[in-house]
N, C-alpha and C. Protein backbone atom coordinates (compact mmCIF):
# COMPACT_ATOMS: atom_id res chain seq x y z
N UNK A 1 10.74 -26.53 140.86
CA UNK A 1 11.32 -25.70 141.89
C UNK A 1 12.85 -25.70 141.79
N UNK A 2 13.39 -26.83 141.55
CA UNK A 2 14.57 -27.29 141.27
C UNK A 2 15.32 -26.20 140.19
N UNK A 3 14.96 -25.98 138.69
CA UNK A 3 14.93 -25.64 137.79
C UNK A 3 15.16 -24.28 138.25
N UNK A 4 14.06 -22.67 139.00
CA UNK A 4 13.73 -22.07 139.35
C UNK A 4 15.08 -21.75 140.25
N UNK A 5 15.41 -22.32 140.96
CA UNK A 5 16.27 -22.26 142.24
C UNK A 5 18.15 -22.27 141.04
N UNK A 6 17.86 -23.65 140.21
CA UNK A 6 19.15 -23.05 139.32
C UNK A 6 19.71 -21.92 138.46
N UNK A 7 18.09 -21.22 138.11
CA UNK A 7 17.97 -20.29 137.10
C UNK A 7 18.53 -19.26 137.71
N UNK A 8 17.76 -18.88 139.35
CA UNK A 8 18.35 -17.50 140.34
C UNK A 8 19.51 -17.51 140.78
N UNK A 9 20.35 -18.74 140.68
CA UNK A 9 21.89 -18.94 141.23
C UNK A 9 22.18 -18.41 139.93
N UNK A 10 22.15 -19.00 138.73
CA UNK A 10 23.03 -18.36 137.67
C UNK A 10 22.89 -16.70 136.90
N UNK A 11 21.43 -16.47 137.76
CA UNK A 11 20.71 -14.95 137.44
C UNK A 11 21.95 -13.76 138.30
N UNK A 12 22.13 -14.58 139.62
CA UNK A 12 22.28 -13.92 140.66
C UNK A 12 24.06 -13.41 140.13
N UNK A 13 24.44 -15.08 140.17
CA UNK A 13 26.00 -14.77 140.03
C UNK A 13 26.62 -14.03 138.53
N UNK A 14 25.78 -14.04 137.59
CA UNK A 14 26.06 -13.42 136.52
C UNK A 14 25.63 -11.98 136.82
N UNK A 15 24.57 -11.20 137.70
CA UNK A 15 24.31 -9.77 137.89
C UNK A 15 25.51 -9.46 138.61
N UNK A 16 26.95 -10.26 139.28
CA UNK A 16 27.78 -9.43 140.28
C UNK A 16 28.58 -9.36 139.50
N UNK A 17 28.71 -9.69 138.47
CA UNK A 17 30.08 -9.06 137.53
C UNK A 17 29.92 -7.69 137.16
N UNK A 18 30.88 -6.89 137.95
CA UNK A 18 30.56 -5.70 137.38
C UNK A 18 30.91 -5.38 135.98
N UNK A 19 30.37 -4.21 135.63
CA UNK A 19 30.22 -3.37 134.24
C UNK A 19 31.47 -3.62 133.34
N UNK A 20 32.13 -4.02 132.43
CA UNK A 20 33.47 -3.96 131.99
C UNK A 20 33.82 -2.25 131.54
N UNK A 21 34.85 -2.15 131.85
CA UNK A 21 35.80 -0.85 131.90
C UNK A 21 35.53 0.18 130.46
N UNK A 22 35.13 -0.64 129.17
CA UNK A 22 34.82 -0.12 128.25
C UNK A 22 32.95 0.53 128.55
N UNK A 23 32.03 -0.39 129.26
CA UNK A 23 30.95 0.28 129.20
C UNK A 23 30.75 1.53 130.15
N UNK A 24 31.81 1.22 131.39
CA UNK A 24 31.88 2.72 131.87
C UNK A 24 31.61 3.65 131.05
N UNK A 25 33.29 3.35 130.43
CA UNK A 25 33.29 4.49 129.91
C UNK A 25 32.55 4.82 128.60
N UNK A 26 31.79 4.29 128.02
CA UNK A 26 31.06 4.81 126.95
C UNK A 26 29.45 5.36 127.75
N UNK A 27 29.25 4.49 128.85
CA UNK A 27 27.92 5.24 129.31
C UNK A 27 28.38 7.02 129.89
N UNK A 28 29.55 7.16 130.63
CA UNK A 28 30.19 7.96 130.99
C UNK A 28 30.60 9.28 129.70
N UNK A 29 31.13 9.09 128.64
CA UNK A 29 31.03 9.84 127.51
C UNK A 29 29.78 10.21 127.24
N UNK A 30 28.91 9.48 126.67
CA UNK A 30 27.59 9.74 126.29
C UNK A 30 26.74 10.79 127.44
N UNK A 31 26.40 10.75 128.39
CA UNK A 31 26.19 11.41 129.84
C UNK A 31 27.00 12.47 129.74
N UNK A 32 28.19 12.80 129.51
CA UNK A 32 29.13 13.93 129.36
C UNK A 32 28.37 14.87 128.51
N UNK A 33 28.80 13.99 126.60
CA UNK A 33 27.81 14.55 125.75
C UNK A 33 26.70 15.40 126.43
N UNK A 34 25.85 15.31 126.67
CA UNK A 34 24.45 15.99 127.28
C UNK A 34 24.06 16.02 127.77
N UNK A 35 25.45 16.65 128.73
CA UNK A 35 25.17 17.57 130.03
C UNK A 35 26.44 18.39 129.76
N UNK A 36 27.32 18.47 128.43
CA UNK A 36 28.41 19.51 128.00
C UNK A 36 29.74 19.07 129.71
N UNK A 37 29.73 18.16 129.70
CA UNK A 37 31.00 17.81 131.16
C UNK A 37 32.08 16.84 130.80
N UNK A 38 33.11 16.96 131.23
CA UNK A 38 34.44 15.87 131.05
C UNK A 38 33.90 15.43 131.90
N UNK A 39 34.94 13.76 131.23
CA UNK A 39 34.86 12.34 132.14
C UNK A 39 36.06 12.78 132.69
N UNK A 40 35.85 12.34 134.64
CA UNK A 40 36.85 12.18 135.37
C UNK A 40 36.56 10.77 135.61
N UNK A 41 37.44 9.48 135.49
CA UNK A 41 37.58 8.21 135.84
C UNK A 41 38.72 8.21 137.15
N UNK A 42 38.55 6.99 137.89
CA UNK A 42 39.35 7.00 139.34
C UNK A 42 38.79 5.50 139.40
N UNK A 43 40.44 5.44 139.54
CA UNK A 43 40.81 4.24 140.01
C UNK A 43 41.09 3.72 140.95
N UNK A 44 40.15 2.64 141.81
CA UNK A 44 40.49 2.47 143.30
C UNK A 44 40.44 0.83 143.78
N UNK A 45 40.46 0.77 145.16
CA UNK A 45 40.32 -0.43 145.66
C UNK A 45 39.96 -0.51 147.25
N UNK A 46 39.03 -1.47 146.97
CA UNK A 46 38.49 -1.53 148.92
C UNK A 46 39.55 -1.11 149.66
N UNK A 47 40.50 -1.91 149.68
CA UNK A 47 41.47 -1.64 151.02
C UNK A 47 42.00 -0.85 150.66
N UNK A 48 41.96 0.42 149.65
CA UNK A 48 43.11 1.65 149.63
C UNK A 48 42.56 2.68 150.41
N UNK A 49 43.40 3.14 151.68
CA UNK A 49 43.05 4.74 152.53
C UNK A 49 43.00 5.42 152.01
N UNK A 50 44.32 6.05 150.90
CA UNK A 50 44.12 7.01 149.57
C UNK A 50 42.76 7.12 148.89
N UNK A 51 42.01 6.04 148.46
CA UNK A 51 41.20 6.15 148.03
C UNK A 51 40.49 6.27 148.30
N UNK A 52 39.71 6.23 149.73
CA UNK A 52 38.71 6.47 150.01
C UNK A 52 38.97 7.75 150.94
N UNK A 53 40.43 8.63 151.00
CA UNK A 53 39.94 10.13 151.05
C UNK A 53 39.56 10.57 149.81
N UNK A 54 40.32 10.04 148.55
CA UNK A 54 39.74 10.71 147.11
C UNK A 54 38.29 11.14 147.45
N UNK A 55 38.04 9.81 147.38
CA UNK A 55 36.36 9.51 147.55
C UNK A 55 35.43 10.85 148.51
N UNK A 56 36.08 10.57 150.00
CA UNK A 56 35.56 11.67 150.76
C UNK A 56 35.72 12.83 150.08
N UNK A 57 36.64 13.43 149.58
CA UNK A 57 36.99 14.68 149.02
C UNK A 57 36.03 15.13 148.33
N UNK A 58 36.14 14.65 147.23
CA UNK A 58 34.91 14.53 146.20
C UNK A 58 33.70 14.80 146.32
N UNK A 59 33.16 13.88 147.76
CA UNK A 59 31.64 14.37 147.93
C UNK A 59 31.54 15.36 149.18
N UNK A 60 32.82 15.96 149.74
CA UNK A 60 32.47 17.02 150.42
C UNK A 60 31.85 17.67 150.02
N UNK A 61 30.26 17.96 151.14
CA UNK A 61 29.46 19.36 150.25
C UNK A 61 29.84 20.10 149.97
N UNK A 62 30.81 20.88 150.65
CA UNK A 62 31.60 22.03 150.25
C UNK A 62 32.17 22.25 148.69
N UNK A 63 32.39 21.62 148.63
CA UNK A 63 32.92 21.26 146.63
C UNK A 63 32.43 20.27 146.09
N UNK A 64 31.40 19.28 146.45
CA UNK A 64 30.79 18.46 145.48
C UNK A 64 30.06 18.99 144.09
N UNK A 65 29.35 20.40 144.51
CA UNK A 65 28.51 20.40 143.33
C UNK A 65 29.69 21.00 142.25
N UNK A 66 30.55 21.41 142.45
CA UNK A 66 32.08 21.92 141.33
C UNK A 66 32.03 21.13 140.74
N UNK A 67 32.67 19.49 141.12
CA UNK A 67 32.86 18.24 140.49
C UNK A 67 31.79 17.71 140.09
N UNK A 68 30.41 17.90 140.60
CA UNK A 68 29.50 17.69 139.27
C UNK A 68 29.09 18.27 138.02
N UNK A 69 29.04 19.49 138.42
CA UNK A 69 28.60 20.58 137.37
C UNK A 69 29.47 20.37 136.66
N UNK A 70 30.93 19.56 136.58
CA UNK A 70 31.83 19.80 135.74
C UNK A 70 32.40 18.40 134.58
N UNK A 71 32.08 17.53 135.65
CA UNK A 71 32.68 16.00 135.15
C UNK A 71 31.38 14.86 135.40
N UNK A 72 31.39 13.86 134.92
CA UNK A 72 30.35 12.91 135.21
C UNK A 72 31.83 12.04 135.70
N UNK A 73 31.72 11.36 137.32
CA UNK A 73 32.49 10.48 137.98
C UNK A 73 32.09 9.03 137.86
N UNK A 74 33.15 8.29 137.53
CA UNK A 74 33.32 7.02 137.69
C UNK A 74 34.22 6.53 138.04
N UNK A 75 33.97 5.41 138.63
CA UNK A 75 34.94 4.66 139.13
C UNK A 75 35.09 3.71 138.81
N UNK A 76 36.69 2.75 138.75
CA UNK A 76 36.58 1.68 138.44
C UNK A 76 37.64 0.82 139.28
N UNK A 77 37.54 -0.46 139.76
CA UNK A 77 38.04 -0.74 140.40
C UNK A 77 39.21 -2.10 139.83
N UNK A 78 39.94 -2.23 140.68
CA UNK A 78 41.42 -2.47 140.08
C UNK A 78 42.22 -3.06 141.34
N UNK A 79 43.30 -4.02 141.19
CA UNK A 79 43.88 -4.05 142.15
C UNK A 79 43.57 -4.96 143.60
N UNK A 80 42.34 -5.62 143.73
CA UNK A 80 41.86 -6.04 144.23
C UNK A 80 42.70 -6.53 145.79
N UNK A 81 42.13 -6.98 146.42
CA UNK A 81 43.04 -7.75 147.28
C UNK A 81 42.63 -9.74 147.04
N UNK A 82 43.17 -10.45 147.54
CA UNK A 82 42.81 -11.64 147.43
C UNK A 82 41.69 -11.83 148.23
N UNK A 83 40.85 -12.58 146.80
CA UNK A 83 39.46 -12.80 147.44
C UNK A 83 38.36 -11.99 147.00
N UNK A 84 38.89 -11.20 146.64
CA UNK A 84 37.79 -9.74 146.39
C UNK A 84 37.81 -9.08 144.41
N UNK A 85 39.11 -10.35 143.66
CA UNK A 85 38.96 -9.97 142.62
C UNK A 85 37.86 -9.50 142.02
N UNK A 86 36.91 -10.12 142.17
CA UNK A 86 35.46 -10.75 141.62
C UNK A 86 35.08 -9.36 141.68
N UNK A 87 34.97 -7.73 142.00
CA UNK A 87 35.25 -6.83 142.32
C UNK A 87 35.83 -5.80 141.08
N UNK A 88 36.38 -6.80 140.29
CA UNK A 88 37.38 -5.60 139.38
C UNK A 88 36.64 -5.12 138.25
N UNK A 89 36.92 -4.32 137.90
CA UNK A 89 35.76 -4.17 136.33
C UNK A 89 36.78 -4.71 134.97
N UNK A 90 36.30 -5.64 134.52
CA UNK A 90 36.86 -6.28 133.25
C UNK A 90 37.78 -5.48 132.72
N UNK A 91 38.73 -5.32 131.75
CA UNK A 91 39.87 -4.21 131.29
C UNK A 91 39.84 -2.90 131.98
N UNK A 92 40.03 -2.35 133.12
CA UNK A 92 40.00 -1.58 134.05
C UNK A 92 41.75 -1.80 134.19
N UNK A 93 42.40 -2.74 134.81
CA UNK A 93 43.73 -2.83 134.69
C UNK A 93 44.43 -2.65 133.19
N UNK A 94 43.68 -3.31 132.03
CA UNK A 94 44.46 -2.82 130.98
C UNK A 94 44.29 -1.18 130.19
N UNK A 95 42.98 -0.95 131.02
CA UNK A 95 43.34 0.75 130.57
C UNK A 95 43.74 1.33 131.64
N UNK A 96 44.21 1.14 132.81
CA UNK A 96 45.15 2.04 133.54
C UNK A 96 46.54 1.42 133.06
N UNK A 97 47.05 0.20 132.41
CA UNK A 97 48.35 -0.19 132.38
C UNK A 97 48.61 1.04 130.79
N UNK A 98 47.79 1.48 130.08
CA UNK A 98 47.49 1.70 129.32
C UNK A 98 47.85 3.42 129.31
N UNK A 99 47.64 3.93 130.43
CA UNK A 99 47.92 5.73 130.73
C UNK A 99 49.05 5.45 131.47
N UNK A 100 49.71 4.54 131.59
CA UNK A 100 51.07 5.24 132.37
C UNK A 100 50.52 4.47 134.08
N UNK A 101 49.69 3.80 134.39
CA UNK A 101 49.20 3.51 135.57
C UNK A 101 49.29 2.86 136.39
N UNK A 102 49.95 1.71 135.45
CA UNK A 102 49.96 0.27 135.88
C UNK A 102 51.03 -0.28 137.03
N UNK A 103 51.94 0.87 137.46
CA UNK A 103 52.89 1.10 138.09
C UNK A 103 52.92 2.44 139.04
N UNK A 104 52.08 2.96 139.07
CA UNK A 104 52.08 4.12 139.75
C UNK A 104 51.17 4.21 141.30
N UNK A 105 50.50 3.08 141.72
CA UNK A 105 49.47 3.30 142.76
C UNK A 105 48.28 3.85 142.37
N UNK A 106 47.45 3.86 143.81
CA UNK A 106 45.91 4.40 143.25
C UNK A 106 45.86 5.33 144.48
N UNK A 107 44.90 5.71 144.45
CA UNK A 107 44.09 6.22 143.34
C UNK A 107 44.67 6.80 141.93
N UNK A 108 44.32 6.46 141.02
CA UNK A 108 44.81 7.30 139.56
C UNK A 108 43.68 7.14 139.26
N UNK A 109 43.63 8.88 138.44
CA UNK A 109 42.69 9.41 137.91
C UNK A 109 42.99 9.69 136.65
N UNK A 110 42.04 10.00 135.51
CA UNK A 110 41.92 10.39 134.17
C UNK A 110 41.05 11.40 133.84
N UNK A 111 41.18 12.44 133.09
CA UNK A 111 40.19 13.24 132.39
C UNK A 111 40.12 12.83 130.91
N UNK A 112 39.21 12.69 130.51
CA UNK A 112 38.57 12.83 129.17
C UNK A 112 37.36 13.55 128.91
N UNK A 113 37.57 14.58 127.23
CA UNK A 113 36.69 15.08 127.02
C UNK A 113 35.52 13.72 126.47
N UNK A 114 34.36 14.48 126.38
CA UNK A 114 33.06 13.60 126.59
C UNK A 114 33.38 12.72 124.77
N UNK A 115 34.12 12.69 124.12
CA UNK A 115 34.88 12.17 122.89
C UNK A 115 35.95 10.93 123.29
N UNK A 116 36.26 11.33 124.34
CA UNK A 116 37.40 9.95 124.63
C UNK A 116 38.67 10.67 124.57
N UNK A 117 38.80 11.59 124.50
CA UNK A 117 40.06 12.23 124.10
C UNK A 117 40.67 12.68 125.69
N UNK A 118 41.94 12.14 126.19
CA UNK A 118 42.62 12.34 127.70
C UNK A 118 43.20 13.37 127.51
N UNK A 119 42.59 14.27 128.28
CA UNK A 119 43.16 15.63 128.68
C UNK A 119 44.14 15.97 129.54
N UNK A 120 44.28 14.89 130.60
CA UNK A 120 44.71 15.39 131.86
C UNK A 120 45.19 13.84 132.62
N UNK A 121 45.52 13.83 133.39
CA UNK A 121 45.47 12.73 134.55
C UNK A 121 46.74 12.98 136.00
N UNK A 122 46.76 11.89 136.71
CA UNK A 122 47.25 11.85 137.75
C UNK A 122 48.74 12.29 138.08
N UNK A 123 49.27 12.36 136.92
CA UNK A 123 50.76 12.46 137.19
C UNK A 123 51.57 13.75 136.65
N UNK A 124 52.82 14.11 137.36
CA UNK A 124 53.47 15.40 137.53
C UNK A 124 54.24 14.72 136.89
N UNK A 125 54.60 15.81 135.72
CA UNK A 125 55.95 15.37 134.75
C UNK A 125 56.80 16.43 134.55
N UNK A 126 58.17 16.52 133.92
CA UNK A 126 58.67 17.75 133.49
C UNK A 126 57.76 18.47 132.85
N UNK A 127 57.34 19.82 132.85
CA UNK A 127 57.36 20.44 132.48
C UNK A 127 57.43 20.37 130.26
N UNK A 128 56.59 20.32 130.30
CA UNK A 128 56.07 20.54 128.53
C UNK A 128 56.22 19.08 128.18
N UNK A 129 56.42 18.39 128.79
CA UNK A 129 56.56 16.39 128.48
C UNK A 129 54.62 16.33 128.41
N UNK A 130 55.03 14.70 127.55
CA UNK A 130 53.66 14.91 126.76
C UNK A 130 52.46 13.78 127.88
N UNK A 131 51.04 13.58 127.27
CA UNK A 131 50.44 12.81 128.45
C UNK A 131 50.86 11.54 128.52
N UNK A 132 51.99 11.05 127.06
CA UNK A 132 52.37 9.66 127.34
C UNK A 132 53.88 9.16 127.78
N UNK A 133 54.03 10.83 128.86
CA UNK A 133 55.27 10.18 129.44
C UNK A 133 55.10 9.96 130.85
N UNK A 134 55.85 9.23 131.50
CA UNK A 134 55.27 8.32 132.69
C UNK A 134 55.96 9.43 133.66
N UNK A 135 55.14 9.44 134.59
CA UNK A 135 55.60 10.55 135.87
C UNK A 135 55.20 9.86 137.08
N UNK A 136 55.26 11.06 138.14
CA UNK A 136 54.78 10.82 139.30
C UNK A 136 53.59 10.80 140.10
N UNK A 137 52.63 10.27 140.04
CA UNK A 137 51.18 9.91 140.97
C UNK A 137 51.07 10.78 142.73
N UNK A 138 50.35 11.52 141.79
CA UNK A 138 49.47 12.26 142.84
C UNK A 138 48.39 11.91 144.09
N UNK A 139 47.52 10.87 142.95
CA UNK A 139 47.16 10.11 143.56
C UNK A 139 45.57 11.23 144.38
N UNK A 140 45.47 10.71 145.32
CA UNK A 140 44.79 11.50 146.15
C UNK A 140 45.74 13.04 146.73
N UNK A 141 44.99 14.16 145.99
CA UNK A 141 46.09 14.97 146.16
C UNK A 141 45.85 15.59 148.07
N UNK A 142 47.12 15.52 148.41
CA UNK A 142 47.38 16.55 150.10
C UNK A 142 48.91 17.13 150.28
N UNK A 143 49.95 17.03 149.24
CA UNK A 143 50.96 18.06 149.57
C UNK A 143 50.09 19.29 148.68
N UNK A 144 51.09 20.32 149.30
CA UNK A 144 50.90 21.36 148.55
C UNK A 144 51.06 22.07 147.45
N UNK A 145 52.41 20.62 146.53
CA UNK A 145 52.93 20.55 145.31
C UNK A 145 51.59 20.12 144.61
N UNK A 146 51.19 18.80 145.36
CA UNK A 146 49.90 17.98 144.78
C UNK A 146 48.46 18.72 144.28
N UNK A 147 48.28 19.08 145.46
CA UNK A 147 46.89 20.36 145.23
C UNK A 147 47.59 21.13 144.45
N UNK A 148 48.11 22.17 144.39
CA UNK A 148 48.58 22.96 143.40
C UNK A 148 48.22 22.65 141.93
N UNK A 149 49.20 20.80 141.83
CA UNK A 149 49.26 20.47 140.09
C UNK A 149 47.30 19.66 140.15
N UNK A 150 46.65 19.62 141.05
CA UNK A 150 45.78 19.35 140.82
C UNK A 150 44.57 20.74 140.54
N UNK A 151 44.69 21.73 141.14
CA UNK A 151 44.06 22.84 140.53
C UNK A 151 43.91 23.22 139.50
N UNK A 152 45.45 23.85 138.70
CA UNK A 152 45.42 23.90 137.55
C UNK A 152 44.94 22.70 136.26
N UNK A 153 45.02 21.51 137.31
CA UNK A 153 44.05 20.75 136.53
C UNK A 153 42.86 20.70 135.86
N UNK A 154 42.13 21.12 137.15
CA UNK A 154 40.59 21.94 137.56
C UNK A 154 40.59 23.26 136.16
N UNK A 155 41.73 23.64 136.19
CA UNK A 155 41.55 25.24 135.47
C UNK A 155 41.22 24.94 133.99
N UNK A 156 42.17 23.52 133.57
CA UNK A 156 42.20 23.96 132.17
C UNK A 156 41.17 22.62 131.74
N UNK A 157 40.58 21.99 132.46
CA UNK A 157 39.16 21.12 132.22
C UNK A 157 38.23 21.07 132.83
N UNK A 158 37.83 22.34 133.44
CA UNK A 158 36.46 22.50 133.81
C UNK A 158 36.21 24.46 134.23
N UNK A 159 35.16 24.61 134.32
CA UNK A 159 34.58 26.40 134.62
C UNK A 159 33.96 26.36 136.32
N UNK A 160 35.20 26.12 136.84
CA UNK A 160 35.45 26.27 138.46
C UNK A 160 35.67 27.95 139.13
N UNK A 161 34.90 28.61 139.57
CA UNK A 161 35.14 30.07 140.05
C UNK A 161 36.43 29.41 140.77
N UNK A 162 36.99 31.37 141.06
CA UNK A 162 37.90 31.27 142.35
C UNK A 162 37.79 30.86 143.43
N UNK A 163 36.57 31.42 143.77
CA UNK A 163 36.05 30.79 145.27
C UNK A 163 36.06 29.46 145.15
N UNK A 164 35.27 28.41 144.35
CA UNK A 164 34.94 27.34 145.00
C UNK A 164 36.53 26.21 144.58
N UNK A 165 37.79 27.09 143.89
CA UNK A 165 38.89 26.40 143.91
C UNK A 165 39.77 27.04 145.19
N UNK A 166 39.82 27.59 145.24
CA UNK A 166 40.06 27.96 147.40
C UNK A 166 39.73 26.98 148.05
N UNK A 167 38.00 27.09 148.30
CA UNK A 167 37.60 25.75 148.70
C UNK A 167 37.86 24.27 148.46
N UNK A 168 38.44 23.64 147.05
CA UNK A 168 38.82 22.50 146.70
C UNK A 168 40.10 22.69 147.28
N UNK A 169 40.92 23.92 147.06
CA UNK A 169 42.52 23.73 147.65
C UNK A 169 42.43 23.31 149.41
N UNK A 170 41.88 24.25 149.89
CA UNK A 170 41.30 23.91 150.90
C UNK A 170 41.27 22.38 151.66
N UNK A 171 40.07 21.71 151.16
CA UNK A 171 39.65 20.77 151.25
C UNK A 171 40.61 19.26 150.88
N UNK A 172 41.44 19.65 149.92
CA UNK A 172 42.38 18.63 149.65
C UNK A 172 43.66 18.78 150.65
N UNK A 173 44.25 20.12 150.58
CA UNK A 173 45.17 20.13 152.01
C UNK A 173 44.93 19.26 153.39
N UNK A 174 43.36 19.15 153.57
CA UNK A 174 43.44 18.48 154.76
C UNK A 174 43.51 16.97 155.19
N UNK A 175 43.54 16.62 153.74
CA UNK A 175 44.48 15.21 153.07
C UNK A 175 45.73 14.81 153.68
N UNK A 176 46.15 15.76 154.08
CA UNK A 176 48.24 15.53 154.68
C UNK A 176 48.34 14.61 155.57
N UNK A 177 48.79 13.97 155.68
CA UNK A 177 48.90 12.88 157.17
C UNK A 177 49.45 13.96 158.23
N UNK A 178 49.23 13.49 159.79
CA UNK A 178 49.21 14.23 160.54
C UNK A 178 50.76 13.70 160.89
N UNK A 179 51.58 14.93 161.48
CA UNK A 179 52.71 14.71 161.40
C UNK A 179 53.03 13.47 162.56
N UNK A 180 54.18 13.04 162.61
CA UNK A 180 54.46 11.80 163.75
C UNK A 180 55.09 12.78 164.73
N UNK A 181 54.74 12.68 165.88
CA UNK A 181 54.86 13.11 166.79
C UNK A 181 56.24 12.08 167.71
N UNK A 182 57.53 12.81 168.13
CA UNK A 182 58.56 11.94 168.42
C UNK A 182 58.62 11.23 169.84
N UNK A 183 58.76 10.12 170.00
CA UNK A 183 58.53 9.19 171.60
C UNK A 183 58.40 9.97 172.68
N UNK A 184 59.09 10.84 172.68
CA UNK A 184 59.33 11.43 173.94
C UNK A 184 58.21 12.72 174.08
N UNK A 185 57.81 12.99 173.48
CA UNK A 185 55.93 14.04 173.00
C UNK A 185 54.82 13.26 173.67
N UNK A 186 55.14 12.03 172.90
CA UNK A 186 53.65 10.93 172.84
C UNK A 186 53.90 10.97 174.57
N UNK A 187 54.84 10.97 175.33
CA UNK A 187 54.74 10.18 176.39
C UNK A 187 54.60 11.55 177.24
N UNK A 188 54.65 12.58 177.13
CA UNK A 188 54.18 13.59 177.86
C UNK A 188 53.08 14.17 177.81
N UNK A 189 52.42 13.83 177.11
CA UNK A 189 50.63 13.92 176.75
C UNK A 189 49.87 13.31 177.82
């Protein structure tokens, strides 16, 4: 019984390591392969708010089936807070330190065609600068600069109608933080 009882502790605690960052992404390619879809990867963490509007965004019905029909999603997690490492997916930090990431906040996202090849990702750069120059994080997009450089994202790695990118513009606008309202407002309410 003894024996039995050591076997399921070491069964147990070896099943919570999650997936390392490389099998994502090769189960994630392969799945791409054949179903003809880019990998979108996203990078997050329990305690990020950003990230879990990404998250909401994403599976709004309203535009969920876009982002499937188009990308196979994964996530990988990063960043942890104390306590919660145990959480991270093995080289997950060294391939976001790896795109320009490692300094930029999260959510950060990546496109790759179903080959491995990065098409796209999170950050606004000058203008004709290449994917390995370091910019600015979008992140979970809600300005209107943000949605914008995230559409044309949409345009040139995936077969998104007009309509249902209205709807994603849409849907990410309502991302914006709500404005702060000044002392003397709050107190006349």
């Amino acid at each position: 019984m003894v024996l039995l009882a050591i076997a399921l502790t070491r069964f147990t605690a070896h099943a919570q390591i999650p997936p390392s960052a490389d099998a994502v992404l090769n189960d994630a390619y392969v799945q791409a392969a054949k179903e003809h879809k880019k990998v979108m990867i996203l990078f997050h963490a329990s305690w990020c708010g950003w990230c879990k509007k990404m998250e909401a965004s994403l599976n709004d019905p309203a535009i969920k089936k876009s982002f499937d029909d188009n990308y196979v999603i994964r996530w990988l997690v990063v960043e942890e807070s104390k306590g919660k490492e145990n959480l991270e997916n093995p080289g997950a930090m060294d391939l976001l330190t790896k795109h320009n990431g490692a300094k930029s906040g999260i959510p950060f996202w990546l496109i790759f065609d179903a080959k491995g090849k990065l098409l796209a990702d999170c950050l606004i750069r000058p203008a004709g600068a290449s994917l390995d120059t370091p910019g600015v994080n979008i992140g979970c997009p809600a300005s209107e600069a943000e949605v914008a450089q995230f559409i044309e994202i949409l345009k040139a790695t995936a077969k998104i109608d007009k309509q249902q990118l209205t709807l994603i513009r849409a849907r990410f606008l309502k991302n914006q933080p709500e404005p702060v309202k000044p002392a003397a407002a709050k107190a006349t309410e």
